[in-house]
Each structure stands twice: as C-alpha cells, then as structure tokens.
PDB file of N, CA and C in Angstrom:
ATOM      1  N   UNK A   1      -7.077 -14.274  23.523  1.00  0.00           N
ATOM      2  CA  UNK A   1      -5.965 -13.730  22.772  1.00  0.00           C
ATOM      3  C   UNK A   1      -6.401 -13.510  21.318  1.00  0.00           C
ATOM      4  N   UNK A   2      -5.972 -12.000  21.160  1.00  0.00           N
ATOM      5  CA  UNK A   2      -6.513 -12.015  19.376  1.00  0.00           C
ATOM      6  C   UNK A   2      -5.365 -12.231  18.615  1.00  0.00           C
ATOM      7  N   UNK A   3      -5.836 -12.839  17.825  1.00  0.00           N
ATOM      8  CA  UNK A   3      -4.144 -12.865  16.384  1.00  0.00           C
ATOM      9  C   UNK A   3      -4.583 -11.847  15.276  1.00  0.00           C
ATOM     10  N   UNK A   4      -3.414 -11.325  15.090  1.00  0.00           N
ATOM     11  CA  UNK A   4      -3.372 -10.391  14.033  1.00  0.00           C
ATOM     12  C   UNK A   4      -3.925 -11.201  12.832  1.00  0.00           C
ATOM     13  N   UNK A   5      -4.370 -10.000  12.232  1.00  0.00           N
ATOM     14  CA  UNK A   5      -4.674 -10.729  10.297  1.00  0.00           C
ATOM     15  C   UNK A   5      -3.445 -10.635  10.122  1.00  0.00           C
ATOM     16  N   UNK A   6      -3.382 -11.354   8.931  1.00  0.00           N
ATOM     17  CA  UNK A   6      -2.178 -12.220   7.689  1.00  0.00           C
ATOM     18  C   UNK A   6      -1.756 -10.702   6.616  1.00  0.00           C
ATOM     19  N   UNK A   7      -2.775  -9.958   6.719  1.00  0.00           N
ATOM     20  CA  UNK A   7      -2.010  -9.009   5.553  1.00  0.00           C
ATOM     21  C   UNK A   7      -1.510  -8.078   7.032  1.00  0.00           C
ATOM     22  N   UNK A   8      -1.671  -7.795   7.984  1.00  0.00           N
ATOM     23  CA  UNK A   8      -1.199  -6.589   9.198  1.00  0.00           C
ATOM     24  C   UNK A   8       0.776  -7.467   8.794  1.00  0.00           C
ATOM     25  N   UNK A   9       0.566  -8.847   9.102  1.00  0.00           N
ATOM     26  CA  UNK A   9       2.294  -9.110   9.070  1.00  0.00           C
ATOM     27  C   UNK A   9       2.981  -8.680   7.787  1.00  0.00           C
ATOM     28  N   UNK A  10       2.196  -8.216   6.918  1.00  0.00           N
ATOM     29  CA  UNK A  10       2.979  -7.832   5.432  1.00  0.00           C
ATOM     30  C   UNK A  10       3.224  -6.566   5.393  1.00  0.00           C
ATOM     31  N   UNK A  11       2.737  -5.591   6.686  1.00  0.00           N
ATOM     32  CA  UNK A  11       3.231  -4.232   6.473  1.00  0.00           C
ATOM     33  C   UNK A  11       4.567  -4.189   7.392  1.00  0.00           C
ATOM     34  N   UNK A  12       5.138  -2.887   6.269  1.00  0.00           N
ATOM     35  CA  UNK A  12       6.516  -3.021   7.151  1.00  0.00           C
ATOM     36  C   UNK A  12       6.869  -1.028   6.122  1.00  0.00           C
ATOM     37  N   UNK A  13       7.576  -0.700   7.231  1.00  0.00           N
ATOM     38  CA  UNK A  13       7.782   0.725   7.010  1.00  0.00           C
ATOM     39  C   UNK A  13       9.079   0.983   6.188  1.00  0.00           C
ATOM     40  N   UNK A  14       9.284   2.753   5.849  1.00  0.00           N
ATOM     41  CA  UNK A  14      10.352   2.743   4.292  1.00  0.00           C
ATOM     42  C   UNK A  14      11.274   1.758   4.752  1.00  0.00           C
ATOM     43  N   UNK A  15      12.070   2.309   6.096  1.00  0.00           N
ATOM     44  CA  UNK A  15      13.396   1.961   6.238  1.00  0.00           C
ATOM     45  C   UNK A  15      13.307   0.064   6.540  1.00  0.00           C
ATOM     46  N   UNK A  16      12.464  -0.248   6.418  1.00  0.00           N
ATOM     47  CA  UNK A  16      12.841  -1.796   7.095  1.00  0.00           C
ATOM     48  C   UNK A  16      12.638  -2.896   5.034  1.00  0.00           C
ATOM     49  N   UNK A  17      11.960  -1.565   4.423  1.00  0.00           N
ATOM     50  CA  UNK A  17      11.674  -1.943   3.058  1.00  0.00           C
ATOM     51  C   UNK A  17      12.408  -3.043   2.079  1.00  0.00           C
ATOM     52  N   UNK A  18      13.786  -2.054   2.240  1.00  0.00           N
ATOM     53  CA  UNK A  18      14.645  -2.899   1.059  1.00  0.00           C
ATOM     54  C   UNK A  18      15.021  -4.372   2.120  1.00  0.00           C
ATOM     55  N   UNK A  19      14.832  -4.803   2.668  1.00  0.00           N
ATOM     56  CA  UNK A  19      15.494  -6.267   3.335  1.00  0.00           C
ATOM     57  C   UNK A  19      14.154  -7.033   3.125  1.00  0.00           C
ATOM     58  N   UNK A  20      12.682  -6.599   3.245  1.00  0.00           N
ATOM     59  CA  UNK A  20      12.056  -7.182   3.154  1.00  0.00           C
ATOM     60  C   UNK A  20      11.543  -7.328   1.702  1.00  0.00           C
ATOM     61  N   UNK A  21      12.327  -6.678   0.940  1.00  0.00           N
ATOM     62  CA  UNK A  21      11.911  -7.194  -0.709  1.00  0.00           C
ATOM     63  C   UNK A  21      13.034  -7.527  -1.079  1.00  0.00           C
ATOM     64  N   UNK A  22      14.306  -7.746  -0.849  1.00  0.00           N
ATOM     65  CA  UNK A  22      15.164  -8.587  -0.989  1.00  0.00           C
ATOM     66  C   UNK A  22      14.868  -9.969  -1.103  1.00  0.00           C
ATOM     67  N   UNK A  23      13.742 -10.269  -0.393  1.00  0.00           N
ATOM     68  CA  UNK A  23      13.527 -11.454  -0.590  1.00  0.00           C
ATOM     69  C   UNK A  23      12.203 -12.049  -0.851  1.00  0.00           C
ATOM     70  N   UNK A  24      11.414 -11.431  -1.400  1.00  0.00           N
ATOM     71  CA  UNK A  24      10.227 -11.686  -2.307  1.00  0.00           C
ATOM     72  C   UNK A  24      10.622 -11.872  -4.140  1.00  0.00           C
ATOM     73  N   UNK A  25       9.954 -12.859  -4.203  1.00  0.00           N
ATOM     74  CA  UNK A  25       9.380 -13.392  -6.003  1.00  0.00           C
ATOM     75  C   UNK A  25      10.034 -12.276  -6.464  1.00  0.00           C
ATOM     76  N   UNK A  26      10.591 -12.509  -7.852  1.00  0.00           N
ATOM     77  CA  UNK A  26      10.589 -11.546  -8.945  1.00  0.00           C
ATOM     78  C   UNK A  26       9.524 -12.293  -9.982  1.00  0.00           C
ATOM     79  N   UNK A  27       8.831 -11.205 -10.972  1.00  0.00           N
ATOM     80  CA  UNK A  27       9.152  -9.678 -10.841  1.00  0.00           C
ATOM     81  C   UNK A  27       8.010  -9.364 -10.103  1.00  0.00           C
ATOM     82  N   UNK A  28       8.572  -7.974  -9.258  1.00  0.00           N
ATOM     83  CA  UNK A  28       8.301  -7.257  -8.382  1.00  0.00           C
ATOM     84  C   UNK A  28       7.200  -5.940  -8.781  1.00  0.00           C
ATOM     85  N   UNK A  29       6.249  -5.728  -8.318  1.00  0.00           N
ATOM     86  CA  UNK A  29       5.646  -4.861  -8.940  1.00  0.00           C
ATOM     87  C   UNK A  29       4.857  -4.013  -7.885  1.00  0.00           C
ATOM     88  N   UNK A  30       5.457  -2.301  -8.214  1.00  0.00           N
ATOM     89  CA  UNK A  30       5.508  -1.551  -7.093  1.00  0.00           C
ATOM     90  C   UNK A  30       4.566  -0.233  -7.549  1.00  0.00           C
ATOM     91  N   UNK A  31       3.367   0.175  -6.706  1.00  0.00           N
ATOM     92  CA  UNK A  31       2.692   1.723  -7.490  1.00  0.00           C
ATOM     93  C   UNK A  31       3.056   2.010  -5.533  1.00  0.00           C
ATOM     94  N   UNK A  32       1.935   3.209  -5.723  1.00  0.00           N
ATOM     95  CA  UNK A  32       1.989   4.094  -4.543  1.00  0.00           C
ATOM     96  C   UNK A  32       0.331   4.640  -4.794  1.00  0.00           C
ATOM     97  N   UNK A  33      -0.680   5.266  -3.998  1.00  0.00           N
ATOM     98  CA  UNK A  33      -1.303   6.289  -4.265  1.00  0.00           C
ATOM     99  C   UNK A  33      -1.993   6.452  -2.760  1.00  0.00           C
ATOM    100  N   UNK A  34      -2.651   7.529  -3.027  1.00  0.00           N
ATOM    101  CA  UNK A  34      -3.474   7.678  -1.434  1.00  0.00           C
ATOM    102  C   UNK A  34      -4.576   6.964  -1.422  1.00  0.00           C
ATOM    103  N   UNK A  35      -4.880   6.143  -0.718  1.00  0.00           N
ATOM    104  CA  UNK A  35      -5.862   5.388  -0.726  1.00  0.00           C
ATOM    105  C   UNK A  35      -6.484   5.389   0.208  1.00  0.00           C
ATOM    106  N   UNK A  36      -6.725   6.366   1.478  1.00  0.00           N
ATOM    107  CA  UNK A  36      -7.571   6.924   2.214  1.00  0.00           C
ATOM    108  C   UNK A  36      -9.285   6.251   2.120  1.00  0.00           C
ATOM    109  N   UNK A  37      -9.389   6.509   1.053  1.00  0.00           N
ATOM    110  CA  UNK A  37     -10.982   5.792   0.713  1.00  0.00           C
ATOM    111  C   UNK A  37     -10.745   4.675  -0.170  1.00  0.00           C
ATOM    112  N   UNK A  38     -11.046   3.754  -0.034  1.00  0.00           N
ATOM    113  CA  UNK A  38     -10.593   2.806  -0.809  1.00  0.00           C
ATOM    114  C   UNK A  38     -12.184   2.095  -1.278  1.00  0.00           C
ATOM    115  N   UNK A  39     -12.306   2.657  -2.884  1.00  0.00           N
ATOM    116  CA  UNK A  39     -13.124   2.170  -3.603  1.00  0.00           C
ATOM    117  C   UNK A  39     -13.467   1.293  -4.710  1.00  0.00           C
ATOM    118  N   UNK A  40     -13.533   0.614  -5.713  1.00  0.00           N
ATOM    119  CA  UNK A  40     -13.833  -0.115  -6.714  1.00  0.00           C
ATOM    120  C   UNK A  40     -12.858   0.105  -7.286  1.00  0.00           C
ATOM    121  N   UNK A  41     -12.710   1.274  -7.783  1.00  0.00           N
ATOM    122  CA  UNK A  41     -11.904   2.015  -9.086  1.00  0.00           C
ATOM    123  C   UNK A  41     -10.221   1.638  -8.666  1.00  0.00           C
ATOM    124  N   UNK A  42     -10.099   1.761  -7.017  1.00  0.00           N
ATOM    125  CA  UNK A  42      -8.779   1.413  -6.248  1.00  0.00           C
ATOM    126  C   UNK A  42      -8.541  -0.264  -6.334  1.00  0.00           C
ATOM    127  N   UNK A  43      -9.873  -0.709  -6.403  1.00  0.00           N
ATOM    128  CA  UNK A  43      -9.465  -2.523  -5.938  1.00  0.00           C
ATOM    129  C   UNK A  43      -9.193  -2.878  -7.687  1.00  0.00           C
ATOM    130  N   UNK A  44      -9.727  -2.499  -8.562  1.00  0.00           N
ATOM    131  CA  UNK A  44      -9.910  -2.700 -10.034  1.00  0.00           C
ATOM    132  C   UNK A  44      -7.946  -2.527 -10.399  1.00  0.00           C
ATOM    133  N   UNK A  45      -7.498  -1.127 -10.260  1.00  0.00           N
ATOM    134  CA  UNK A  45      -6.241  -0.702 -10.228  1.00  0.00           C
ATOM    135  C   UNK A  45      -5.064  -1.581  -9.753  1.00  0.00           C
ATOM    136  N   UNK A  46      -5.679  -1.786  -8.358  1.00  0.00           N
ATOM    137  CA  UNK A  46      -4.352  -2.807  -7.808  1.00  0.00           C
ATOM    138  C   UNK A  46      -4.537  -4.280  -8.481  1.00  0.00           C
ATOM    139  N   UNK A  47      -5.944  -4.917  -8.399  1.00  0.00           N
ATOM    140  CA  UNK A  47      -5.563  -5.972  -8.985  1.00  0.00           C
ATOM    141  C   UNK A  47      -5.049  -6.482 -10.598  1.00  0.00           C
ATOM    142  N   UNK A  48      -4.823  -4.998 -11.456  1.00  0.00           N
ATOM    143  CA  UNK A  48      -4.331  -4.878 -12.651  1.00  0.00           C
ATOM    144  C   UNK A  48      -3.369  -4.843 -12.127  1.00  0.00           C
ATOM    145  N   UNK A  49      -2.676  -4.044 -11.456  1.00  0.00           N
ATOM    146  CA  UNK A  49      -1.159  -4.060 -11.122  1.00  0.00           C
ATOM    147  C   UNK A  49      -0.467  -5.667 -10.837  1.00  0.00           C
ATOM    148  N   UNK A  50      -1.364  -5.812  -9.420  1.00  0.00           N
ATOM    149  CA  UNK A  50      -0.625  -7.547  -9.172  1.00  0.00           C
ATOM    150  C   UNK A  50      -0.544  -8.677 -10.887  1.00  0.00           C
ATOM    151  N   UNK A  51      -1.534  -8.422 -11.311  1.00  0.00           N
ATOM    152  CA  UNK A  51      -1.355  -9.340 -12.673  1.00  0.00           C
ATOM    153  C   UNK A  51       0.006  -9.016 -13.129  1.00  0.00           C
ATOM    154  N   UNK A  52       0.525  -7.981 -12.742  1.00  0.00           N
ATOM    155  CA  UNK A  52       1.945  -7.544 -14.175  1.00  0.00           C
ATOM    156  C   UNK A  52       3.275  -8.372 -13.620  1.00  0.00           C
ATOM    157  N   UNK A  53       3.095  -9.138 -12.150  1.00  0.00           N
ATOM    158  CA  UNK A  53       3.693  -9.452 -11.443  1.00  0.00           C
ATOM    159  C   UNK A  53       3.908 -10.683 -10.582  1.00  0.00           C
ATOM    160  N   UNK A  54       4.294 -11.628 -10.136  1.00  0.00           N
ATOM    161  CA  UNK A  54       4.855 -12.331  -8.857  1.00  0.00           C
ATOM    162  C   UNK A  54       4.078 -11.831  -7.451  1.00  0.00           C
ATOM    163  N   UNK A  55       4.705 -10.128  -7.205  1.00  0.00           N
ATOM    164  CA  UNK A  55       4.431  -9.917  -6.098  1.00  0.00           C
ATOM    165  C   UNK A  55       3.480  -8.310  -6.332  1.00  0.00           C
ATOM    166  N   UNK A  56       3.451  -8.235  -5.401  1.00  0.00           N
ATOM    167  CA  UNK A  56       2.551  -6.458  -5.379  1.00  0.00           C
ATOM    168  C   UNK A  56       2.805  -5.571  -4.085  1.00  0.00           C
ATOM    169  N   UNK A  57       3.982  -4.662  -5.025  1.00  0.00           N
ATOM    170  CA  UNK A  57       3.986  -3.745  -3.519  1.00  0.00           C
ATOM    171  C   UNK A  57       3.381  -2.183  -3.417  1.00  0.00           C
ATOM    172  N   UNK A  58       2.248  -1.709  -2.382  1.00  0.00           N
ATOM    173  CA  UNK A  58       1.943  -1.260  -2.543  1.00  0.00           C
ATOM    174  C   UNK A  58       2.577   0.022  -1.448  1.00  0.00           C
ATOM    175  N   UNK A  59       2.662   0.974  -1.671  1.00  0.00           N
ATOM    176  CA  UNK A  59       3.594   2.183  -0.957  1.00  0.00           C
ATOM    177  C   UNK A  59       1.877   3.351  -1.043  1.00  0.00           C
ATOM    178  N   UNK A  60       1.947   3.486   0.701  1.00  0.00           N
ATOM    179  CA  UNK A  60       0.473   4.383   0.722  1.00  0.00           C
ATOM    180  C   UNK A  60       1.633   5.385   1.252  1.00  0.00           C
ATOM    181  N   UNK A  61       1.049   6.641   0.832  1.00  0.00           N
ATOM    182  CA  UNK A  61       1.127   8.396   0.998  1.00  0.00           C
ATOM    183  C   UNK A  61       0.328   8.531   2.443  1.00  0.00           C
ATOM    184  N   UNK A  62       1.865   9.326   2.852  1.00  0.00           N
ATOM    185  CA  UNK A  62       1.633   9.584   4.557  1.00  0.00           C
ATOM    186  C   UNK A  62      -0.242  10.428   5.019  1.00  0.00           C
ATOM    187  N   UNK A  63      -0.812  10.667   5.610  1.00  0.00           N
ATOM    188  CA  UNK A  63      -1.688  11.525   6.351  1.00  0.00           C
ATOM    189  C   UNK A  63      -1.448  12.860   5.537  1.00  0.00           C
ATOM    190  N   UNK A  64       0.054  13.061   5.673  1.00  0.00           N
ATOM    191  CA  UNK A  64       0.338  14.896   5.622  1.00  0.00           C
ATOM    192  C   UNK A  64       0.357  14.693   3.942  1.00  0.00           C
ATOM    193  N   UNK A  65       0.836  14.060   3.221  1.00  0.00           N
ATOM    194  CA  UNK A  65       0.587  13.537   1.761  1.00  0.00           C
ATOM    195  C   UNK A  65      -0.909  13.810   1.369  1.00  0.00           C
ATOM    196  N   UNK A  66      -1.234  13.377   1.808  1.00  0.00           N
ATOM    197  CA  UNK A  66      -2.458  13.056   1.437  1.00  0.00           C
ATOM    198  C   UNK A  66      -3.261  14.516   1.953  1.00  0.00           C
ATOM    199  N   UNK A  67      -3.706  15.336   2.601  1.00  0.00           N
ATOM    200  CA  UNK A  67      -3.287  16.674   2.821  1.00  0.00           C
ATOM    201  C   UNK A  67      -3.356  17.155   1.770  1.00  0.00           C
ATOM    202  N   UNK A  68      -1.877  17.518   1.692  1.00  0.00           N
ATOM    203  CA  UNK A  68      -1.524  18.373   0.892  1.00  0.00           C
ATOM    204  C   UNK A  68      -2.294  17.983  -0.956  1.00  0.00           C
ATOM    205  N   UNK A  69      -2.269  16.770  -1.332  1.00  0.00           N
ATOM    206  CA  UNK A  69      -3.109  16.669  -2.709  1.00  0.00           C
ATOM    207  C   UNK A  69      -4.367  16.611  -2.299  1.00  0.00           C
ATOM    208  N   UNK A  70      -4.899  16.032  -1.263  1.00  0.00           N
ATOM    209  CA  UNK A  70      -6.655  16.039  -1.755  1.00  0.00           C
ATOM    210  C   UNK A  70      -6.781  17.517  -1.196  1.00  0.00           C
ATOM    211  N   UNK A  71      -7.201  17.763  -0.229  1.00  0.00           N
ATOM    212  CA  UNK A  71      -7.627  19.182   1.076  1.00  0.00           C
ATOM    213  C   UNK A  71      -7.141  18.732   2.366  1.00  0.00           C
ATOM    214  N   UNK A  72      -7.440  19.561   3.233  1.00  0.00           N
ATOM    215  CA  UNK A  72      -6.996  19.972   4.710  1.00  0.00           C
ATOM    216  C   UNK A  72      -8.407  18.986   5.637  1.00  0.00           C
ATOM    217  N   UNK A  73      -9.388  18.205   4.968  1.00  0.00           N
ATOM    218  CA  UNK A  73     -10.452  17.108   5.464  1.00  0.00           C
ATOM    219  C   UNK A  73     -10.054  16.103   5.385  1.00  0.00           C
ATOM    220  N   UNK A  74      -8.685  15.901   4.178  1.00  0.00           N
ATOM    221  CA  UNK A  74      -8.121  14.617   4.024  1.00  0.00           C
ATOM    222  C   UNK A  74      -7.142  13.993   4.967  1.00  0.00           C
ATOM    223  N   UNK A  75      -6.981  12.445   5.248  1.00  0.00           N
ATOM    224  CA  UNK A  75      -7.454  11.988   5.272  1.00  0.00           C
ATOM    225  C   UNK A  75      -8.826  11.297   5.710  1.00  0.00           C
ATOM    226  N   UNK A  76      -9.716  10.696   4.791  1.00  0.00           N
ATOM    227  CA  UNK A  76     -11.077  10.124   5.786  1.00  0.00           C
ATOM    228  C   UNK A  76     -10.509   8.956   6.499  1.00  0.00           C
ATOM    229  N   UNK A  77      -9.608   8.103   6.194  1.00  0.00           N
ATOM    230  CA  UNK A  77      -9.315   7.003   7.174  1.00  0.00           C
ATOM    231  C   UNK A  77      -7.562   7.992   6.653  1.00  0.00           C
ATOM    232  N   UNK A  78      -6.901   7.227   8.040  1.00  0.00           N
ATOM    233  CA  UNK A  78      -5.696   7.613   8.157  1.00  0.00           C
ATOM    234  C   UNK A  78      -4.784   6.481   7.800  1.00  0.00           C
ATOM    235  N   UNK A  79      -4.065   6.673   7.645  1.00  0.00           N
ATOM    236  CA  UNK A  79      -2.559   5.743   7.344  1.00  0.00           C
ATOM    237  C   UNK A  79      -2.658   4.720   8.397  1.00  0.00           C
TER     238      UNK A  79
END
C-alpha cells in the first residue's frame, strides 16, 4: 500500500477553497503564478512570500492559463 505525500493532502480545488482557509493561521498569505517549470528563481519567490506570513497559499494557473501566457508548448509539466 502506498501513502500519499503530506503536501498531495494540502491540495484542494477553487470551490472547496474558502472552507479550507477558513481555518488556517492568520495572516494568510496568497500569490498565484504558472509554475509549470519550477526553478530557483520560483523556490527563492515562494519562500519570500511564506516569510510575510503564518500560512502560504499558493493558487497555480490552469494548463489552458498557462497556454495562453507562455505559447501553445506550454505547459512542460501540467497542473
């Protein structure tokens, strides 16, 4: 039997969103970006963000998001 990793139980989609930060730490601290490739410059970013904060929520840009701003190759990993 495999067990999920510990961060897979922390994802949770828009609509199930607001109940599950209802009840996380304040203050709350929320970006978004496509993170398809996730490099230095991305891990450097978020862990400035979590400092401003308690918690860190991060909101990734759909497949078709991601599309439409990088090119029509994007995404290299998918959502």
């Amino acid at each position: 039997m495999t067990t999920q990793p510990s961060f897979e139980q922390k994802i949770c989609t828009r609509p199930d969103f607001a109940a599950r930060a209802a009840v996380l730490p304040r203050p709350l601290v929320f970006t978004n970006g496509c993170f398809d490739i996730l490099h230095a410059g991305h891990v450097r970013y978020l862990a400035a963000a979590r400092s401003e904060g308690d918690v860190l929520v991060v909101g990734l840009n759909s497949d078709e998001s991601v599309r439409a701003i990088k090119d029509e190759n994007r995404p290299i990993v998918g959502q």
